[in-house]
N, C-alpha and C. Protein backbone atom coordinates (compact mmCIF):
# COMPACT_ATOMS: atom_id res chain seq x y z
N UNK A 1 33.57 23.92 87.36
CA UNK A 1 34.14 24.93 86.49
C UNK A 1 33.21 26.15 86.39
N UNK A 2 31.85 25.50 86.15
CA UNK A 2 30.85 27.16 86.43
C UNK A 2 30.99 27.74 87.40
N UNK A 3 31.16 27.12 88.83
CA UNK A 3 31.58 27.74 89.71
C UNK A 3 33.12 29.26 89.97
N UNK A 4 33.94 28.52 89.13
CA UNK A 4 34.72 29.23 88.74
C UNK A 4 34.94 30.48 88.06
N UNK A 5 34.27 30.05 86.73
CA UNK A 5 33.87 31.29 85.70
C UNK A 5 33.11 32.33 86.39
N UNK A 6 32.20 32.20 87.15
CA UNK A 6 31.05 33.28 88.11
C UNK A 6 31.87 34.09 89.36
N UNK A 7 32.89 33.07 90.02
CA UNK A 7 34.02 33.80 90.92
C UNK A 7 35.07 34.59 90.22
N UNK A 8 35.41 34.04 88.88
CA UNK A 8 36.43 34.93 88.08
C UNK A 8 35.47 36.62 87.67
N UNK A 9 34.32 36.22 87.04
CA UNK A 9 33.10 37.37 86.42
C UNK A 9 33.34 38.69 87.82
N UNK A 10 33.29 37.69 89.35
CA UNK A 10 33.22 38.98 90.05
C UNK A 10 33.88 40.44 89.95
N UNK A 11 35.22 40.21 89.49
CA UNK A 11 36.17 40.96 89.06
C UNK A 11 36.85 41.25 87.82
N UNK A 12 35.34 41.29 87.32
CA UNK A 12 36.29 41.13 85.77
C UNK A 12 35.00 42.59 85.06
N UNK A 13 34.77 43.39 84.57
CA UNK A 13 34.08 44.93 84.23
C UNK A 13 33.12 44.15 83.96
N UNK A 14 32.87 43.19 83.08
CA UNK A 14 31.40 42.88 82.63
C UNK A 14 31.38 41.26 82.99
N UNK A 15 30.06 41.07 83.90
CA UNK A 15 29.83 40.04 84.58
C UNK A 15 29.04 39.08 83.86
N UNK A 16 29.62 38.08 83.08
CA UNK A 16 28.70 37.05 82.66
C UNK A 16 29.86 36.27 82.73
N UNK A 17 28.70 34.90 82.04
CA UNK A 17 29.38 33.73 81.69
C UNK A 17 29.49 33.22 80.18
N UNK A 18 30.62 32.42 79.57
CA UNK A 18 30.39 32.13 78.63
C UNK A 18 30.36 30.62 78.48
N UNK A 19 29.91 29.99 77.13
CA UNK A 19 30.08 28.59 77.57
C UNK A 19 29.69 28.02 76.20
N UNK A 20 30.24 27.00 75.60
CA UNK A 20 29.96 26.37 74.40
C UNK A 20 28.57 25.93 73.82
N UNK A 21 27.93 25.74 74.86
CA UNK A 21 26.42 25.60 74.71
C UNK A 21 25.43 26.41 75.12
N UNK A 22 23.95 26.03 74.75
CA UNK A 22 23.21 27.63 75.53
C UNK A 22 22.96 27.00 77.22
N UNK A 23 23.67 26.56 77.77
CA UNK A 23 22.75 25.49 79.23
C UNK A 23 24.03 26.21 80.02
N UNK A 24 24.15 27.55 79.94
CA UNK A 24 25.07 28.49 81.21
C UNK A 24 24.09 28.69 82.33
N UNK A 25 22.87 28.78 82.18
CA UNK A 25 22.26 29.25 83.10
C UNK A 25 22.34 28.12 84.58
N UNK A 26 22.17 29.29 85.94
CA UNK A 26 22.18 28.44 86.98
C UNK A 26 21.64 27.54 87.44
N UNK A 27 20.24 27.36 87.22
CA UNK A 27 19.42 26.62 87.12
C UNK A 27 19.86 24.81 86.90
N UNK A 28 20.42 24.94 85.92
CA UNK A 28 20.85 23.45 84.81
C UNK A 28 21.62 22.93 85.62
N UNK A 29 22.26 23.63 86.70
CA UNK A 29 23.43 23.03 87.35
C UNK A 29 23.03 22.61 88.83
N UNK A 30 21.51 22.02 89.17
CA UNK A 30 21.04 22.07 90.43
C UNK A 30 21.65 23.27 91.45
N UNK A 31 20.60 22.92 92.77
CA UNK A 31 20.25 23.59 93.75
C UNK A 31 21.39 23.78 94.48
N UNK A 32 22.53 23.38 94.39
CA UNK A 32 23.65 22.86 95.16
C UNK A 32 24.56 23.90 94.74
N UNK A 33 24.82 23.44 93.45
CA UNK A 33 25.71 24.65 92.83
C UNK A 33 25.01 26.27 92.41
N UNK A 34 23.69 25.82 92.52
CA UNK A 34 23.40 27.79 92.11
C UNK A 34 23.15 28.14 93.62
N UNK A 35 23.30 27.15 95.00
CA UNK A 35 23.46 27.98 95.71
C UNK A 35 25.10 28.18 96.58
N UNK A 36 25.81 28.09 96.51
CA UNK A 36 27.18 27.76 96.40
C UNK A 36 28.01 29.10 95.35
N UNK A 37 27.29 29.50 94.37
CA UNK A 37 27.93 30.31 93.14
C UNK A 37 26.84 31.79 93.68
N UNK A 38 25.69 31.72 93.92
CA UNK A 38 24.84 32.96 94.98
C UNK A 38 25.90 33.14 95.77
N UNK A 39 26.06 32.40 96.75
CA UNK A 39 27.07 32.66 98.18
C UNK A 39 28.78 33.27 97.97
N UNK A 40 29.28 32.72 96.92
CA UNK A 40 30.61 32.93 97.26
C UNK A 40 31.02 34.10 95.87
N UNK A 41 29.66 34.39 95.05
CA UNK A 41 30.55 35.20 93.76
C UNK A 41 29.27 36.30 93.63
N UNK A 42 27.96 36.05 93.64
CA UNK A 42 27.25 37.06 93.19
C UNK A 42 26.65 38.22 94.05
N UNK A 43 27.08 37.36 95.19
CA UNK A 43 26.49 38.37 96.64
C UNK A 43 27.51 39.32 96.94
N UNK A 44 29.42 38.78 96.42
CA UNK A 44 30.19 39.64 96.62
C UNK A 44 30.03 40.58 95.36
N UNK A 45 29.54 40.25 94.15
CA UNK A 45 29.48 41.49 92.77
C UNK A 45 28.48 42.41 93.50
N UNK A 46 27.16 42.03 94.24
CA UNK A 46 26.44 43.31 94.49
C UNK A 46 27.18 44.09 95.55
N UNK A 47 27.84 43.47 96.59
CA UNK A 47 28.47 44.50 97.31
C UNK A 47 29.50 44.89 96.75
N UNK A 48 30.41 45.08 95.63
CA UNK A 48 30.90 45.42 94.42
C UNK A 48 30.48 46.63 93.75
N UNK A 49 29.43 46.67 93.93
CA UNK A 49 28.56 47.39 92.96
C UNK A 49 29.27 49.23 93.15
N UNK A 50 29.11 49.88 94.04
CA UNK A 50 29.60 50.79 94.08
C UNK A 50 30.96 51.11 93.34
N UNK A 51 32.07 50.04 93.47
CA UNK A 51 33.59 50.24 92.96
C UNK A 51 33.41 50.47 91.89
N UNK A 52 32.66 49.40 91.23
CA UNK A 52 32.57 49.08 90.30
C UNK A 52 31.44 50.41 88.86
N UNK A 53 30.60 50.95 89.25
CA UNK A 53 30.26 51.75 88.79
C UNK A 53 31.32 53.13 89.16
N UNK A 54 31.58 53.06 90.13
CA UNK A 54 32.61 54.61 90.06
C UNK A 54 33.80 54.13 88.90
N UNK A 55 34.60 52.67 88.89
CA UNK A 55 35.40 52.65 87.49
C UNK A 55 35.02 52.84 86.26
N UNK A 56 33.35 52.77 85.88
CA UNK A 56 33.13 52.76 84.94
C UNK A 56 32.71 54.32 84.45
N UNK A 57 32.45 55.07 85.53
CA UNK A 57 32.57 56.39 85.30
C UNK A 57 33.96 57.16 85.00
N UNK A 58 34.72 56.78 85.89
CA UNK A 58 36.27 57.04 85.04
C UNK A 58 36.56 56.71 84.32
N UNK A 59 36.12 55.67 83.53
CA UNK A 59 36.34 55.29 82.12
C UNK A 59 35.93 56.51 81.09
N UNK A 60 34.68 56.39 81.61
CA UNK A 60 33.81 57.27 80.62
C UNK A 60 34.09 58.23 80.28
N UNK A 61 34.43 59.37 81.63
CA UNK A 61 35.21 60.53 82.17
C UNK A 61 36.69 60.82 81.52
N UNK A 62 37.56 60.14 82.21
CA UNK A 62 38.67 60.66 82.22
C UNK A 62 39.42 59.95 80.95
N UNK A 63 38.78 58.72 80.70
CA UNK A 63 39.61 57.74 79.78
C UNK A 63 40.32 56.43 80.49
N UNK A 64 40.41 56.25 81.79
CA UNK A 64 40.74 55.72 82.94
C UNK A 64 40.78 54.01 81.83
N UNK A 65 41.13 53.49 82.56
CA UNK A 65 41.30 51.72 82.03
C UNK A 65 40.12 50.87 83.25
N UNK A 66 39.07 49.84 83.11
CA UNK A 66 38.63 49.31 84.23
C UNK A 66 39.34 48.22 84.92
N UNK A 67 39.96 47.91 83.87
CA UNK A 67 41.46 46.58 84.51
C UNK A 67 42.77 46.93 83.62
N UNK A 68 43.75 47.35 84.99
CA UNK A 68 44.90 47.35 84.30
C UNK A 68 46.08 46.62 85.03
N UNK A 69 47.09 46.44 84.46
CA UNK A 69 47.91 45.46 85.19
C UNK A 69 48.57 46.48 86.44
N UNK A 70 48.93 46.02 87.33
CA UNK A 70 49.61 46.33 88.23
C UNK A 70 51.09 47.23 88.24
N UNK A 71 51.68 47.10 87.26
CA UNK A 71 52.60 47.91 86.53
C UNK A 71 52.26 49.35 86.05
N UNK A 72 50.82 49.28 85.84
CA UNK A 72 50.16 51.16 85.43
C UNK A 72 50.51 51.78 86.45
N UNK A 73 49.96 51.53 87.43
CA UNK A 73 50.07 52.36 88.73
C UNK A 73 51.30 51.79 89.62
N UNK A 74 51.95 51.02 89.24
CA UNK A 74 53.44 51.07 90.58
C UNK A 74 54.26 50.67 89.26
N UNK A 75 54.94 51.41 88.41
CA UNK A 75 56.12 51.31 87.57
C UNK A 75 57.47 51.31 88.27
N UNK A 76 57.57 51.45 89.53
CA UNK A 76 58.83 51.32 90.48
C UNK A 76 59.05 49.37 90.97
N UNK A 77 57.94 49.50 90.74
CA UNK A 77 58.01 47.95 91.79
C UNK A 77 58.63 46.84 90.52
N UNK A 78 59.32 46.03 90.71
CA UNK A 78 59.61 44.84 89.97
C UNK A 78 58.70 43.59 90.48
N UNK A 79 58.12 43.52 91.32
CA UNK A 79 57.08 42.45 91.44
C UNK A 79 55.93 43.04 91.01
N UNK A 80 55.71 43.84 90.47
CA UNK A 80 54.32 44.23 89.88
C UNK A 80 54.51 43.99 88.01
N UNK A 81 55.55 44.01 88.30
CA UNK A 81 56.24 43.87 86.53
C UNK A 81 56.12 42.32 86.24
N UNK A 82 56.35 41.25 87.48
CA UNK A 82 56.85 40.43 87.21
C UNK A 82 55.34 39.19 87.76
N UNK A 83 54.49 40.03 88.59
CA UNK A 83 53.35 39.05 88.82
C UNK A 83 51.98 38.74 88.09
């Protein structure tokens, strides 16, 4: 499931984890899974990094949204309404 939460974080404006206890960190979860959650979620947020700061400048800027549903920008489509 940590694995999960860290692949969801990639795409989500602010990258953390949350978790009922303080033992989120990668570490707690052996060598296996913090290298497995490096490989498939945090190596893609740094190459991210660019998109991801230019949305947050249009935020800042224009008023822009950093996640919006698919319906903002294609109000024609009915599968964007409906996915």
């Amino acid at each position: 499931l940590l694995t999960r939460w860290f692949q969801f974080g990639v795409f989500t404006p602010i990258f953390r984890v949350h978790g009922t206890n303080g033992n989120t960190e990668l570490w707690e979860f052996g060598a296996q899974t913090q290298r497995h959650i490096v490989q498939s979620a945090i190596r893609l947020r740094y190459r991210l990094l660019p998109y991801i700061y230019s949305g947050f400048h249009r935020v800042a800027a224009e008023g822009y949204t950093m996640q919006r549903a698919l319906a903002f920008d294609f109000p024609e489509s009915a599968r964007a309404r409906t996915t």
